[in-house]
N, C-alpha and C. Protein backbone atom coordinates (compact mmCIF):
# COMPACT_ATOMS: atom_id res chain seq x y z
N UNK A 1 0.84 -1.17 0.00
CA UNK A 1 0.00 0.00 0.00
C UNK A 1 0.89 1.24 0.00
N UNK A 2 0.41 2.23 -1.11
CA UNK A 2 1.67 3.14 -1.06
C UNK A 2 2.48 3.05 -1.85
N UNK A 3 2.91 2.33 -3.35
CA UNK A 3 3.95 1.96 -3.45
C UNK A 3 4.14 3.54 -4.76
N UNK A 4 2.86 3.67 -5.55
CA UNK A 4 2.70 4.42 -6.19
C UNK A 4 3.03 5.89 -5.50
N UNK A 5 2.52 6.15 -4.40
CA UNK A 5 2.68 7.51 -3.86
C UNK A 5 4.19 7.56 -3.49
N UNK A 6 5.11 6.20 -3.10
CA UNK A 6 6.50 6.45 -2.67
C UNK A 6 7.28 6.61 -3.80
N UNK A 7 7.05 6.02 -4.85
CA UNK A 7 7.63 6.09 -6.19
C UNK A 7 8.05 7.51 -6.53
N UNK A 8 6.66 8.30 -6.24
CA UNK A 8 6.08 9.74 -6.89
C UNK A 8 6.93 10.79 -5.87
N UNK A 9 7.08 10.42 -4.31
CA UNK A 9 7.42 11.50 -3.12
C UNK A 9 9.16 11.48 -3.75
N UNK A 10 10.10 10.20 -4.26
CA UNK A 10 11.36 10.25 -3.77
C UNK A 10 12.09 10.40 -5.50
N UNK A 11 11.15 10.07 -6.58
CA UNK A 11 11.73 10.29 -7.19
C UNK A 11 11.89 11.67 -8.17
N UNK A 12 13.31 11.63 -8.62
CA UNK A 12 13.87 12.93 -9.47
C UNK A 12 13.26 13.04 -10.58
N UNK A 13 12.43 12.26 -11.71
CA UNK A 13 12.06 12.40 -12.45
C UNK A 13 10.69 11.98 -12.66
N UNK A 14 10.12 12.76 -13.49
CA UNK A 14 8.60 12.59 -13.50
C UNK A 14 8.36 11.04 -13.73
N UNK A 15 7.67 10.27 -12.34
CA UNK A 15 7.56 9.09 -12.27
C UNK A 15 6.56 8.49 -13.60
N UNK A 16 6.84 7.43 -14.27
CA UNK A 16 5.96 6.85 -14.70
C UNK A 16 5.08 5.81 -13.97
N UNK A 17 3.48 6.75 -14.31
CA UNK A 17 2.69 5.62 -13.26
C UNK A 17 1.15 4.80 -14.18
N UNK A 18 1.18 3.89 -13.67
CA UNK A 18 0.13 2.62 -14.77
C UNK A 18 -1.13 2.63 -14.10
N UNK A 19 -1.31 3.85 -13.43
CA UNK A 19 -2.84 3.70 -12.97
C UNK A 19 -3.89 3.43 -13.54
N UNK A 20 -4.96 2.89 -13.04
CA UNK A 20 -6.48 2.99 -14.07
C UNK A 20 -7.12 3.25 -12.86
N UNK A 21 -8.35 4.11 -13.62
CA UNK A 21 -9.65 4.11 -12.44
C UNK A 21 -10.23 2.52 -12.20
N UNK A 22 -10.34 2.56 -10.60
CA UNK A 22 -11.02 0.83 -10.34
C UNK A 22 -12.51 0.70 -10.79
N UNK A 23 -12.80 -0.45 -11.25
CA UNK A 23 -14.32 -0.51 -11.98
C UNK A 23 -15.04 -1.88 -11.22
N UNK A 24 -15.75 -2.08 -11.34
CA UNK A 24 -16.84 -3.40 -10.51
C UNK A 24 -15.72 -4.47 -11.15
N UNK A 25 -14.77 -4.48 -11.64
CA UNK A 25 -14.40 -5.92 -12.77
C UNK A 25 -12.90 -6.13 -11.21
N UNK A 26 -13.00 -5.10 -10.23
CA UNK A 26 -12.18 -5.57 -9.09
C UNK A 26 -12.89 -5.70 -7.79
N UNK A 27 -14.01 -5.63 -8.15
CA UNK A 27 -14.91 -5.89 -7.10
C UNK A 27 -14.94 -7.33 -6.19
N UNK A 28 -14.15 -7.81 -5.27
CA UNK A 28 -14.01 -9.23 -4.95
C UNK A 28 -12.54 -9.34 -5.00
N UNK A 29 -12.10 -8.78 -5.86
CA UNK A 29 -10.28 -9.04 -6.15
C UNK A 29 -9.24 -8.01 -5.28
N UNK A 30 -9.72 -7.01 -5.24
CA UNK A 30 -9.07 -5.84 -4.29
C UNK A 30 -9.59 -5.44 -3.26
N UNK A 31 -8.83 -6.01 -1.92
CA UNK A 31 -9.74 -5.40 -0.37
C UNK A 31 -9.60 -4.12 -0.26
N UNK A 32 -10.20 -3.11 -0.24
CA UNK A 32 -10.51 -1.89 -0.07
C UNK A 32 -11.13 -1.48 1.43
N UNK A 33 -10.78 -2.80 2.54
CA UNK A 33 -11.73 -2.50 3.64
C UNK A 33 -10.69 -1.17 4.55
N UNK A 34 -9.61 -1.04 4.12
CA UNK A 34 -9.68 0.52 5.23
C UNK A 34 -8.58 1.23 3.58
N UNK A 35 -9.17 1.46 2.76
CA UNK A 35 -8.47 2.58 1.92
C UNK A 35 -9.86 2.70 0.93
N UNK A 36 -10.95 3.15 1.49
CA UNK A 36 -12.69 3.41 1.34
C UNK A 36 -12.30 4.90 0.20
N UNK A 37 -11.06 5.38 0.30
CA UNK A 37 -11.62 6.35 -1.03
C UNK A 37 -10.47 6.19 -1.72
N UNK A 38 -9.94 4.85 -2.58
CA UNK A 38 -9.29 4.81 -3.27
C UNK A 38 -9.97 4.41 -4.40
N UNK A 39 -9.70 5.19 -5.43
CA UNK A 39 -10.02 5.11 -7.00
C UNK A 39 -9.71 4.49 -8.18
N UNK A 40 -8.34 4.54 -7.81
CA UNK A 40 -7.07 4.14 -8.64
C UNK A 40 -6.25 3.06 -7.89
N UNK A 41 -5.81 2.31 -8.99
CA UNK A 41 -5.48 1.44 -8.93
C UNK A 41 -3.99 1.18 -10.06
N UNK A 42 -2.97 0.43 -9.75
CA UNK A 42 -1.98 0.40 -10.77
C UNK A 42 -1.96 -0.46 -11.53
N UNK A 43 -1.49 -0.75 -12.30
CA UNK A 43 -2.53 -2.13 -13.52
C UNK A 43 -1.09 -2.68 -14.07
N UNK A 44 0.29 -1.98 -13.70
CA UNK A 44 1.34 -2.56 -14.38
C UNK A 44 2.59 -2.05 -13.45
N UNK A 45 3.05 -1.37 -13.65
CA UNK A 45 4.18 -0.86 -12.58
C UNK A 45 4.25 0.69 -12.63
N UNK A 46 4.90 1.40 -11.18
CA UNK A 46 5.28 2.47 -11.63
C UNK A 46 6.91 2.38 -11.72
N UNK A 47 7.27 3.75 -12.08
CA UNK A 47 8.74 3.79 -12.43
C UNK A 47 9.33 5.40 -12.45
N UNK A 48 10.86 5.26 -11.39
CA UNK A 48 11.23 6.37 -11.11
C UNK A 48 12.66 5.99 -10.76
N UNK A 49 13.18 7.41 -10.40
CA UNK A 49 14.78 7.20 -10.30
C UNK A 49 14.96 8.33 -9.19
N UNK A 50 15.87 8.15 -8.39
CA UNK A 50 16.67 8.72 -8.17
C UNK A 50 18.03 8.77 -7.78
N UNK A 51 19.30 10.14 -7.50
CA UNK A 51 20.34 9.10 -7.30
C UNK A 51 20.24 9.95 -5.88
N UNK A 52 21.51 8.71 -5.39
CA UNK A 52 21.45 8.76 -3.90
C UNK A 52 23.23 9.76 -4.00
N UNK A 53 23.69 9.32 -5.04
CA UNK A 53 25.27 9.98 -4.90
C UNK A 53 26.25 9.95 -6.47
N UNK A 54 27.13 10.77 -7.11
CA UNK A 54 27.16 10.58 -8.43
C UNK A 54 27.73 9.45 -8.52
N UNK A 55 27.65 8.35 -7.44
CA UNK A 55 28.27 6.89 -8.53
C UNK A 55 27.07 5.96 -8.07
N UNK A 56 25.61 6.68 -7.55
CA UNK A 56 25.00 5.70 -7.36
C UNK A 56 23.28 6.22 -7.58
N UNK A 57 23.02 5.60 -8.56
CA UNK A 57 21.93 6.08 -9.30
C UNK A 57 20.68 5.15 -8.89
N UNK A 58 19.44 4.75 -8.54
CA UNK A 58 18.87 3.84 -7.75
C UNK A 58 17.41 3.99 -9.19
N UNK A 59 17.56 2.89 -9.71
CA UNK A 59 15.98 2.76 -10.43
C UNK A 59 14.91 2.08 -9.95
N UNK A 60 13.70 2.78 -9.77
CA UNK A 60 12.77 2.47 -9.03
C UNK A 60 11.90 2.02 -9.77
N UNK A 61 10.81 0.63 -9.12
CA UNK A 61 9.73 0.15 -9.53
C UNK A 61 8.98 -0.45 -8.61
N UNK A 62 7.74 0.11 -8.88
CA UNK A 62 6.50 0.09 -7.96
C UNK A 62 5.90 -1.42 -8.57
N UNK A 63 5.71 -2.61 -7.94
CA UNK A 63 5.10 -3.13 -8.84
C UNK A 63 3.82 -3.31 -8.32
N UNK A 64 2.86 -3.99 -8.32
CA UNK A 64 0.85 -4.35 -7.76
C UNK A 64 1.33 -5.32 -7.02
N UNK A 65 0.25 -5.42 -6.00
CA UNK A 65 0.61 -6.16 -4.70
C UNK A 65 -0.24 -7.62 -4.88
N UNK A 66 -1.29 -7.32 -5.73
CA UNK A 66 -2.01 -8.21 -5.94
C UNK A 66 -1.48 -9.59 -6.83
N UNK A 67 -1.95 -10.72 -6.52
CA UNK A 67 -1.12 -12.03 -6.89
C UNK A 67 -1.34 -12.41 -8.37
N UNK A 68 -2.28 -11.44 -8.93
CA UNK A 68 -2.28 -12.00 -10.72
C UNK A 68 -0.80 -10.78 -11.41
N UNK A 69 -0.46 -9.96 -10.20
CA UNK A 69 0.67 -9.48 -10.92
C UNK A 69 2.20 -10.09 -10.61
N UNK A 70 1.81 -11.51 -9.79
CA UNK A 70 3.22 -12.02 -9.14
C UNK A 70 4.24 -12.20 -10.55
N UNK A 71 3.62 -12.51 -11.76
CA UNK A 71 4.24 -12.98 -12.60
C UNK A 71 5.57 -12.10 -12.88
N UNK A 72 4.99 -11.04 -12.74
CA UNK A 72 6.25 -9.76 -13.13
C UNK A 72 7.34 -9.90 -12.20
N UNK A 73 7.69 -10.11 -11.04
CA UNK A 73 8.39 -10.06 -10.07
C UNK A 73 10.24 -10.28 -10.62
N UNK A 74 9.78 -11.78 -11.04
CA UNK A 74 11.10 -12.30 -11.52
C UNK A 74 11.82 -11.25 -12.64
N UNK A 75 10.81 -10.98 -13.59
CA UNK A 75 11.75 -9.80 -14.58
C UNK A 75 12.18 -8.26 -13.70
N UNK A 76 11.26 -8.24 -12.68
CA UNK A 76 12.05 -6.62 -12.24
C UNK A 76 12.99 -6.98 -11.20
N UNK A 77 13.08 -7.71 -10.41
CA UNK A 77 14.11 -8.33 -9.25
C UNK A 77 15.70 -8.85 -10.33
N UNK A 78 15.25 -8.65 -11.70
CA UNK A 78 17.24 -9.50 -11.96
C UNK A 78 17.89 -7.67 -12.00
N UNK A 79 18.91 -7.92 -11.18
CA UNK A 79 19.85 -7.16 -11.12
C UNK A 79 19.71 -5.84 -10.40
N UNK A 80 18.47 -6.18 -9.55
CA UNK A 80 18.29 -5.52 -8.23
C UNK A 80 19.16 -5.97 -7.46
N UNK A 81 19.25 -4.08 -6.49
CA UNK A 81 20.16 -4.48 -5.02
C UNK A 81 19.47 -5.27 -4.35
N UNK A 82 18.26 -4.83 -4.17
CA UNK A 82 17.53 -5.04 -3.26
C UNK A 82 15.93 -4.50 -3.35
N UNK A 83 15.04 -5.08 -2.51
CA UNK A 83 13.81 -4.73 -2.36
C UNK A 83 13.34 -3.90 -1.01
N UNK A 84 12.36 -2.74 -1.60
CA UNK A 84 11.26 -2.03 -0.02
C UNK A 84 10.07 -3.30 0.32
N UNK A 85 9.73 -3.56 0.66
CA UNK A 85 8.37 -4.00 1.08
C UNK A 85 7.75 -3.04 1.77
N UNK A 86 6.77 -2.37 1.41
CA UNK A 86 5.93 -1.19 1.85
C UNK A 86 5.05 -2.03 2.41
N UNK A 87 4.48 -1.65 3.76
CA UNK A 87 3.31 -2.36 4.70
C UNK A 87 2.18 -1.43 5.46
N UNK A 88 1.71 -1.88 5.29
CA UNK A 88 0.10 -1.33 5.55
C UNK A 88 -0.33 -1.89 6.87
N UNK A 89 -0.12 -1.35 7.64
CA UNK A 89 -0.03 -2.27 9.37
C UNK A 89 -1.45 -2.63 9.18
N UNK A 90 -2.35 -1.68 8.82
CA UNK A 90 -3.89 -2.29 8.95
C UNK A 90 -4.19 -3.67 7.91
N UNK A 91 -3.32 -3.82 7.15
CA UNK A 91 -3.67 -5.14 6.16
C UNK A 91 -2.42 -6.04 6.44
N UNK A 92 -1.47 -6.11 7.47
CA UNK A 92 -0.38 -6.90 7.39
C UNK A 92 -0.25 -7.91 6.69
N UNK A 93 -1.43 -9.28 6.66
CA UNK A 93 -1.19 -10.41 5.90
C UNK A 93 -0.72 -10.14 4.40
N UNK A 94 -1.48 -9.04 3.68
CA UNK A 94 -1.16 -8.51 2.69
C UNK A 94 0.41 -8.46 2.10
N UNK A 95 1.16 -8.59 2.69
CA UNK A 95 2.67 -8.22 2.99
C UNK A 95 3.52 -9.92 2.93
N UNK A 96 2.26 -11.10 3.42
CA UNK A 96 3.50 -12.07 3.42
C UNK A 96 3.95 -12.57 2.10
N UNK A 97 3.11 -12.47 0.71
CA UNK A 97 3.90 -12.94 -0.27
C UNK A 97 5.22 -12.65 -0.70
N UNK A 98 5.19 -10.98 -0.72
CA UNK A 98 6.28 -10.49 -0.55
C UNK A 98 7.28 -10.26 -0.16
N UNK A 99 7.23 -11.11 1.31
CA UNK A 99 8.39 -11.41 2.37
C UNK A 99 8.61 -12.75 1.66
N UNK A 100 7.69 -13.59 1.34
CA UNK A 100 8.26 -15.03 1.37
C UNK A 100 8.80 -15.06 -0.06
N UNK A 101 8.40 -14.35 -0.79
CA UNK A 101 9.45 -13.99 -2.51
C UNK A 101 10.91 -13.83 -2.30
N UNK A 102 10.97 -12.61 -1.23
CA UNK A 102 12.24 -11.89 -1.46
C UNK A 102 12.88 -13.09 -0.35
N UNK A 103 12.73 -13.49 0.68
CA UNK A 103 13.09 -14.73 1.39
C UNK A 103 13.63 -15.80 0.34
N UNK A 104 12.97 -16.18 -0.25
CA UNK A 104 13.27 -17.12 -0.97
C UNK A 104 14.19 -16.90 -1.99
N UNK A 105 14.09 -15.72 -2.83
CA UNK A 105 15.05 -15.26 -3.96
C UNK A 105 16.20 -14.97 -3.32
N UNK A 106 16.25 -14.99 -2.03
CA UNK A 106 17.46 -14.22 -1.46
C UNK A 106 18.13 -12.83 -2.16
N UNK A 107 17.25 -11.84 -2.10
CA UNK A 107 17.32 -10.56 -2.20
C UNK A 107 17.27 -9.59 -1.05
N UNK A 108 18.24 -8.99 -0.75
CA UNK A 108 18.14 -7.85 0.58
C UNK A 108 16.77 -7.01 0.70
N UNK A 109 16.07 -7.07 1.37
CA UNK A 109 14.72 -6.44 1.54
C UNK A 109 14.82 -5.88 2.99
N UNK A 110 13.76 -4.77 3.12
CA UNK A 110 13.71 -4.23 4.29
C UNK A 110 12.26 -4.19 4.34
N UNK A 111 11.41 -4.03 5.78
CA UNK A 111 10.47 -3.31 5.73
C UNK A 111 9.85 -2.53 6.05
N UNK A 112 9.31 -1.72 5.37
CA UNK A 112 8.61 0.02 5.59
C UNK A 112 6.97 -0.37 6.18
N UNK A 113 6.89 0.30 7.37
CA UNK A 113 6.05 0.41 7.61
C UNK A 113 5.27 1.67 7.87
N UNK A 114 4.20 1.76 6.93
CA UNK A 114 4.12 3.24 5.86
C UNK A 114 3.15 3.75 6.81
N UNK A 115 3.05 4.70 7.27
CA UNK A 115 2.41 5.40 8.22
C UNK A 115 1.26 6.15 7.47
N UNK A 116 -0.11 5.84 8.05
CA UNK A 116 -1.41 6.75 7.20
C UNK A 116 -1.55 7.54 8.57
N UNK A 117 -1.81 8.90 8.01
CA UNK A 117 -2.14 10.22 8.96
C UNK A 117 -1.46 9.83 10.69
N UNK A 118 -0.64 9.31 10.49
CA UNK A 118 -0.10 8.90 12.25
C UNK A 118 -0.07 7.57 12.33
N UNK A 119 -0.82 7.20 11.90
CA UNK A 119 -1.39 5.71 12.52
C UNK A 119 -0.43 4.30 11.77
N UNK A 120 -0.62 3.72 13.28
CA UNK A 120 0.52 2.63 13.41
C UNK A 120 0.03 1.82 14.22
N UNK A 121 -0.84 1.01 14.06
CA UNK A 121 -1.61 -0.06 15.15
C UNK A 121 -0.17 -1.07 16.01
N UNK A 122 0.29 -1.31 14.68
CA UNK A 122 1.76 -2.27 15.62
C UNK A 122 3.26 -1.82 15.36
N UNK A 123 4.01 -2.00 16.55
CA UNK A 123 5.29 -1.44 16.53
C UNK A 123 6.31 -2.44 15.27
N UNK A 124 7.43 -1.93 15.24
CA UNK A 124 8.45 -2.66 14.18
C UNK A 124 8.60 -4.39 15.00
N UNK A 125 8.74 -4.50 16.46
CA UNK A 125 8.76 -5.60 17.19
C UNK A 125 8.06 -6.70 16.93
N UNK A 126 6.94 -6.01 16.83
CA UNK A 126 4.95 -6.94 16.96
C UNK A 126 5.73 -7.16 15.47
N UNK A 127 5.74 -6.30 14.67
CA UNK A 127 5.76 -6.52 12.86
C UNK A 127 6.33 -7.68 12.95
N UNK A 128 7.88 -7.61 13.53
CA UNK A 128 8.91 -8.70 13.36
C UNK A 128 8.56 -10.01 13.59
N UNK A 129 7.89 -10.24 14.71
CA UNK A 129 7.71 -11.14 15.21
C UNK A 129 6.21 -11.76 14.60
N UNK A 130 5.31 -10.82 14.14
CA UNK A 130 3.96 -11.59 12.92
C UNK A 130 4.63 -11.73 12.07
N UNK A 131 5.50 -11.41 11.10
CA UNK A 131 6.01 -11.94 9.87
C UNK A 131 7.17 -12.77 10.33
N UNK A 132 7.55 -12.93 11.53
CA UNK A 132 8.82 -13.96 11.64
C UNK A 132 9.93 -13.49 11.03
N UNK A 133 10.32 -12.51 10.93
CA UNK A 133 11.60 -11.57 10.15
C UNK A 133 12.95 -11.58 11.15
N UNK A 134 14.00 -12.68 10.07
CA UNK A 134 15.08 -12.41 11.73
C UNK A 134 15.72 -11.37 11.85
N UNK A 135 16.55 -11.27 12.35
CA UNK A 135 16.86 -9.38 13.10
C UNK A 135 17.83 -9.11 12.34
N UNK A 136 18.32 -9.35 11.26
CA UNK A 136 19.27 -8.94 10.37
C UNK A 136 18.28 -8.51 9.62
N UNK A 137 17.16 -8.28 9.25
CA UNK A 137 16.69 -7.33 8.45
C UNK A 137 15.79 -6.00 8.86
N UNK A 138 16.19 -5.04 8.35
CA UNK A 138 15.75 -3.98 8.84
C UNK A 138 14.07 -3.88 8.56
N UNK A 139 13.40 -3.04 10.04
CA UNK A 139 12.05 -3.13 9.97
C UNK A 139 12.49 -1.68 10.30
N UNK A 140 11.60 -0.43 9.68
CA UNK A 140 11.66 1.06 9.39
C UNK A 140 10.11 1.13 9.52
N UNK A 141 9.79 2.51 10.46
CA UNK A 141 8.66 3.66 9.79
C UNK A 141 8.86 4.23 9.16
N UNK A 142 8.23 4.45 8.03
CA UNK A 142 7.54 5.61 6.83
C UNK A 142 6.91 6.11 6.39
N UNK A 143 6.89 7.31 5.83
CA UNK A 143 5.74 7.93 5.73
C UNK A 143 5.61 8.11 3.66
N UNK A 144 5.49 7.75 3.00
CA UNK A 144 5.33 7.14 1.48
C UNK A 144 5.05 8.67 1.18
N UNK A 145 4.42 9.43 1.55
CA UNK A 145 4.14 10.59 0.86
C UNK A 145 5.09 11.74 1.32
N UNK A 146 5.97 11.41 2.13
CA UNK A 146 7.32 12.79 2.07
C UNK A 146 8.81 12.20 1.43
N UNK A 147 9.23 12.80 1.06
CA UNK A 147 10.52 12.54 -0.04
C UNK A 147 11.53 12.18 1.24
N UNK A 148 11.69 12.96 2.00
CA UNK A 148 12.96 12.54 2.93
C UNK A 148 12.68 10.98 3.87
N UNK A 149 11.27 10.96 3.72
CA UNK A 149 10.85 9.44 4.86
C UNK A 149 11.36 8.62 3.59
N UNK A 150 10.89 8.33 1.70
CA UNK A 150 11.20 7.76 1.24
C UNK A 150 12.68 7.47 0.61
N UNK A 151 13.35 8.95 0.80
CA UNK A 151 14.81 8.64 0.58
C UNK A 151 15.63 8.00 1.75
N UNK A 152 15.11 7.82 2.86
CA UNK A 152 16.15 7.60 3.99
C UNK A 152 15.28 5.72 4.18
N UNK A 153 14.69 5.50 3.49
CA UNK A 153 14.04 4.04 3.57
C UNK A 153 15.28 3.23 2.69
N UNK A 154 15.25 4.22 1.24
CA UNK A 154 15.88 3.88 0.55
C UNK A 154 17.63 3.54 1.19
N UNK A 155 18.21 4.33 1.12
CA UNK A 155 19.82 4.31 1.64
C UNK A 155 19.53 3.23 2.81
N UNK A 156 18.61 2.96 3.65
CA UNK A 156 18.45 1.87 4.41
C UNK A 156 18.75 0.79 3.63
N UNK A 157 18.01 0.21 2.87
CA UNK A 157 18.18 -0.37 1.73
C UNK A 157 19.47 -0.87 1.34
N UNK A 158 20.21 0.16 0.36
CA UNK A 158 21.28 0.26 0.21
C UNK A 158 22.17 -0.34 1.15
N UNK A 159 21.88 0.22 2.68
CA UNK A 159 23.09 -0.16 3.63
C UNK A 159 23.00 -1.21 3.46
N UNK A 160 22.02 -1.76 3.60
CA UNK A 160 21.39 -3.30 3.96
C UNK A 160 21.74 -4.36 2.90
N UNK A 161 21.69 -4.09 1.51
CA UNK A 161 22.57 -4.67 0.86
C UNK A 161 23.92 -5.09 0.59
N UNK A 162 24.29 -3.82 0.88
CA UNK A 162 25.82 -3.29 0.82
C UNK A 162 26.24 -4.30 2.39
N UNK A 163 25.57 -4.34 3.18
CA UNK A 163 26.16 -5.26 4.37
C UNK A 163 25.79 -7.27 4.39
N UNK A 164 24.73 -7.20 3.39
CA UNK A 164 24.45 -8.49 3.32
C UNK A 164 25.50 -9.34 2.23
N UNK A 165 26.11 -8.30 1.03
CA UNK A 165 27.38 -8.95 0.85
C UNK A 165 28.51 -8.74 1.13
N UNK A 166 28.69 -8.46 2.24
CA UNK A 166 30.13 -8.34 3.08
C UNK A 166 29.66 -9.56 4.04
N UNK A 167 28.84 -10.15 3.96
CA UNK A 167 28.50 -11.45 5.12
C UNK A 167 29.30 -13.15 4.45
């Protein structure tokens, strides 16, 4: 949740985004039970850049959370550092495919836990311990719609890669 608005807050260039307005044809397929005025929906990926430093340029992609878009995963993950997992504390389960992908691909992932208007029902701890995440991976608050919450997720990231192959 969020992945479109973090894309849009951190990156330098006008993000490309695959939205469509949602129509009855997702009615059953997309839980909408606490994001009641969302419209839009992403139908393919978004895409953005920014750099973090001049020898390190970071290309971004938002992809759909939903499982008829798992297929894409494998083509945007080759020759990634690493992955965000953006989390929606109010939909957590929402979140385990995506842990158990990047788990399995063995890709450095962190996770953001994206803050709506304040709200944070569970701490990074509770997170860790419902998704079973061992403590070598970083669990972060964020806020998806300010540039500095999504650039400093990012360089998390980064570190986090940058330290998983020095292991």
């Amino acid at each position: 949740m969020g992945k479109t608005t973090f894309v849009g807050a951190v990156s330098e260039i006008n993000p490309l985004r695959t939205e469509a307005v949602m129509t009855s044809a997702s009615a059953g397929i997309d839980d909408l039970t606490h994001t009641g005025d969302k419209t839009t929906t992403t139908v393919a990926m978004d895409f953005g850049r920014i750099t973090l430093d001049q020898d390190l340029i970071l290309y971004l992609f938002g992809t759909p959370g939903q499982d008829r878009f798992w297929f894409m995963w494998d083509d945007l993950v080759r020759g990634a550092i690493g992955a965000v997992v953006l989390v929606d504390t109010r939909r957590l389960a929402d979140c385990f495919p995506a842990v158990d992908y990047f788990e399995n691909s063995g890709l450095p992932f962190v996770i953001a836990l994206n803050g709506f208007d304040g709200q944070q029902p569970y701490n990074p701890d509770e997170v860790r311990e419902a998704l079973q995440i061992g403590p070598d991976t970083p669990i972060i608050t964020t806020d998806a719609r300010h540039r500095a919450d999504a650039k400093s997720t990012l360089i998390t990231l980064v570190e986090h890669a940058l330290m998983a192959r020095l292991r």
